[in-house]
Protein backbone atom coordinates (compact mmCIF):
# COMPACT_ATOMS: atom_id res chain seq x y z
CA UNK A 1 196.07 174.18 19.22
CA UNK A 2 194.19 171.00 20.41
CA UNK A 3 191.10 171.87 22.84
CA UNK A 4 190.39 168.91 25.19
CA UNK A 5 186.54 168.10 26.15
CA UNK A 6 186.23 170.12 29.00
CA UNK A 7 187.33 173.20 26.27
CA UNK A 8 185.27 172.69 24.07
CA UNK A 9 182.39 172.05 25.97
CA UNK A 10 183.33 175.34 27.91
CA UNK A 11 183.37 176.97 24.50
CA UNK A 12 179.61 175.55 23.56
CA UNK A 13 178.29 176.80 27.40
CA UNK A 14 177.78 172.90 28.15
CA UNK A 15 179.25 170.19 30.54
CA UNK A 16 182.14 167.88 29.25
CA UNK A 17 179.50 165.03 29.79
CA UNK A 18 176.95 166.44 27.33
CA UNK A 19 179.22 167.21 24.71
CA UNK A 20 179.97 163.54 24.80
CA UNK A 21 176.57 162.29 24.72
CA UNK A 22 176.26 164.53 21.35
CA UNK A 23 179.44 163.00 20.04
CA UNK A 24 178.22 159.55 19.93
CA UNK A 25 174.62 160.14 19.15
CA UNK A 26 176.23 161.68 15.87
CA UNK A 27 178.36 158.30 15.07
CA UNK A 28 181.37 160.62 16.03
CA UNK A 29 184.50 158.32 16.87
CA UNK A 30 186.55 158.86 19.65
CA UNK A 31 189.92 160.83 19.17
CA UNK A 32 193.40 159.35 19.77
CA UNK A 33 193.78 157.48 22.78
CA UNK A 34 190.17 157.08 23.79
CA UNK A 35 190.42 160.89 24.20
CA UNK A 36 188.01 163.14 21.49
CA UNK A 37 190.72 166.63 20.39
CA UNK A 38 188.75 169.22 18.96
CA UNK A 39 190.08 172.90 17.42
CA UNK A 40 188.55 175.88 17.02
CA UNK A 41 187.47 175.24 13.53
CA UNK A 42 186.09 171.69 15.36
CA UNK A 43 184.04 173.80 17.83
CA UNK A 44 182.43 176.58 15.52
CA UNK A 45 181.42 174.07 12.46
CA UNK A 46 179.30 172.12 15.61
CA UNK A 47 178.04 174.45 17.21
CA UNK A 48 174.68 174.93 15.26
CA UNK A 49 174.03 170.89 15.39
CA UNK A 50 174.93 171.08 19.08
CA UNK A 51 172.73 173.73 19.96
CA UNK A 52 169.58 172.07 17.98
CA UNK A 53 170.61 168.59 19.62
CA UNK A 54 170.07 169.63 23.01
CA UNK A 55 166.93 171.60 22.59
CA UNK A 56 165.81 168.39 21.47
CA UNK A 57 167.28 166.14 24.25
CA UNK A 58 166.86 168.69 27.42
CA UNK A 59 164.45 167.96 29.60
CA UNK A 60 161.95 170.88 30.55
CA UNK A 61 162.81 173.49 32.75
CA UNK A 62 160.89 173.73 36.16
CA UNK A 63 158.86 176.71 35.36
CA UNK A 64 157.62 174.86 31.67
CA UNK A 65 156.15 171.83 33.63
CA UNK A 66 152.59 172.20 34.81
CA UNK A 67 152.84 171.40 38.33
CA UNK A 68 149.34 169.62 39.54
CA UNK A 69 147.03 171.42 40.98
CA UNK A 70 146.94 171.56 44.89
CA UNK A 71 144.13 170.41 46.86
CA UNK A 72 142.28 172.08 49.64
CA UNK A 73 142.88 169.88 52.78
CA UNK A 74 139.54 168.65 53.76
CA UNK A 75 138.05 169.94 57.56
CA UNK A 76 135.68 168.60 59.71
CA UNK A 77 133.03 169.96 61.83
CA UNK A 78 135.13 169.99 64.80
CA UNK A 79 137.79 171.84 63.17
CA UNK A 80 135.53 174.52 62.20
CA UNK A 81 133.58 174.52 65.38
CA UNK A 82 137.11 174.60 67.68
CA UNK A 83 138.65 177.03 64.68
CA UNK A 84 135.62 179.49 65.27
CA UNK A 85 136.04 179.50 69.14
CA UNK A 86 139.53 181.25 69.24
């Protein structure tokens, strides 16, 4: 049985549109049609050069990135002086 993009990209727990981008930065030609057809054999023989591809390619996730340190906002005497009055 034929899987289309969207199955096989369901299969490898990615979107349709990054399975492509892997498809063509491996030289891989485009199926019948202007359509890629994958099988199972197709899915499980890329899956290990799939999975190494986009641990290379993926950007970092949020919680990796070192976010900048924040800055005390800066006060002025009558801040302090009004702030102290309350």
């Amino acid at each position: 049985m034929a899987l289309s993009t969207k199955d096989a990209a369901a299969a490898l727990e990615t979107t349709p549109r990054t399975l492509r981008k892997f498809l063509r930065s491996e030289g891989s030609g485009v199926g019948q049609g202007s359509r890629y057809s994958f099988n199972k054999q197709d899915v499980t023989r890329m899956k290990k050069r799939f999975i190494a591809w986009n641990e290379a390619h993926s950007r970092p996730a949020a919680d990796e990135v070192e976010a900048p340190e924040a800055e005390a906002p800066e006060t002025t005497d009558e801040e302090v002086t009004l702030s102290d009055e309350g």
